[in-house]
Protein backbone atom coordinates (compact mmCIF):
# COMPACT_ATOMS: atom_id res chain seq x y z
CA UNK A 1 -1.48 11.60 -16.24
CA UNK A 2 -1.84 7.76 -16.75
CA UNK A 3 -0.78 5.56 -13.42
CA UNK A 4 1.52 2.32 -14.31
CA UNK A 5 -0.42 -0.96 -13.21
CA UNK A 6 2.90 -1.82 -11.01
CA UNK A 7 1.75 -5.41 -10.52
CA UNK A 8 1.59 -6.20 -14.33
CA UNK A 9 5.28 -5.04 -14.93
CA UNK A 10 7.98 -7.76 -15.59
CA UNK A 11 11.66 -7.68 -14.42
CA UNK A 12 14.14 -8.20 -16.74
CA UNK A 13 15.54 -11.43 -16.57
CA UNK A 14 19.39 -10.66 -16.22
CA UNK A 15 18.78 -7.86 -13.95
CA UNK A 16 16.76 -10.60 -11.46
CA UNK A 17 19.58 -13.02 -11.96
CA UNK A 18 22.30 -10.23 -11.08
CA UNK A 19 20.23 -9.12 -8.09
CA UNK A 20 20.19 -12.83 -6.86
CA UNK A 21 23.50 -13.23 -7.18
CA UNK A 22 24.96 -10.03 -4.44
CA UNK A 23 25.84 -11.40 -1.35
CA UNK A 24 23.29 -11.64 0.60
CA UNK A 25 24.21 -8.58 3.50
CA UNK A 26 24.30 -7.03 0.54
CA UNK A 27 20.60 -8.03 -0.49
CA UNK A 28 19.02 -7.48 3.52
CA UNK A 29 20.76 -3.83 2.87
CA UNK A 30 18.78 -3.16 0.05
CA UNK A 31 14.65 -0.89 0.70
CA UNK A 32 11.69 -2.19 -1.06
CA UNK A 33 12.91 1.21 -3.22
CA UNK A 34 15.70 0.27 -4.11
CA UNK A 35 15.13 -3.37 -5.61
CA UNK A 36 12.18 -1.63 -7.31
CA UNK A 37 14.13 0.98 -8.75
CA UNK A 38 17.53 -2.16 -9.83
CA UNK A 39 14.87 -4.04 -11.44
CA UNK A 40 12.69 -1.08 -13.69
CA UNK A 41 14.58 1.95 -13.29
CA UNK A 42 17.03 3.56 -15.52
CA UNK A 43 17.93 5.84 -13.20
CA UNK A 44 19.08 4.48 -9.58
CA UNK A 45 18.86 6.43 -6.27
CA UNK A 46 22.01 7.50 -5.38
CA UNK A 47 21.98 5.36 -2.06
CA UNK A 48 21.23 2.38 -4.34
CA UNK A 49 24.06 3.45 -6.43
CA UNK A 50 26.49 3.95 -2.61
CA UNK A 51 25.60 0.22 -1.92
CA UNK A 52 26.22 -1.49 -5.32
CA UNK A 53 29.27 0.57 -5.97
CA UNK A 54 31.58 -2.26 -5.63
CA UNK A 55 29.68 -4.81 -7.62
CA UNK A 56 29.35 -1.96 -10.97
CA UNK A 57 31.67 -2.08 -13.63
CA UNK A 58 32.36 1.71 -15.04
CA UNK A 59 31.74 2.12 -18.69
């Protein structure tokens, strides 16, 4: 199994700009994980998920 160079990936722009725009206690609550996982992940930890819960509109 191939490992991902994790320095060469790029955020997405609109998920940076949404990320920089939570308040910021919300931002200091947030693990090295968790940004990783809001900014390349399509699937979010669920304690990612507990802290953003109020800033995600339902589909």
């Amino acid at each position: 199994m191939e490992k991902k160079d994790l320095s060469k990936r790029k955020p997405d722009p609109q998920k940076m700009k949404v990320l920089r725009s939570l308040p910021l206690e919300i931002k200091q609550s947030l693990t090295k994980e968790e940004v990783d996982a809001f900014l390349y992940e399509e699937v979010w930890p669920d304690s990612l998920e507990e802290k953003l819960k109020d800033y995600i509109a339902e589909e």
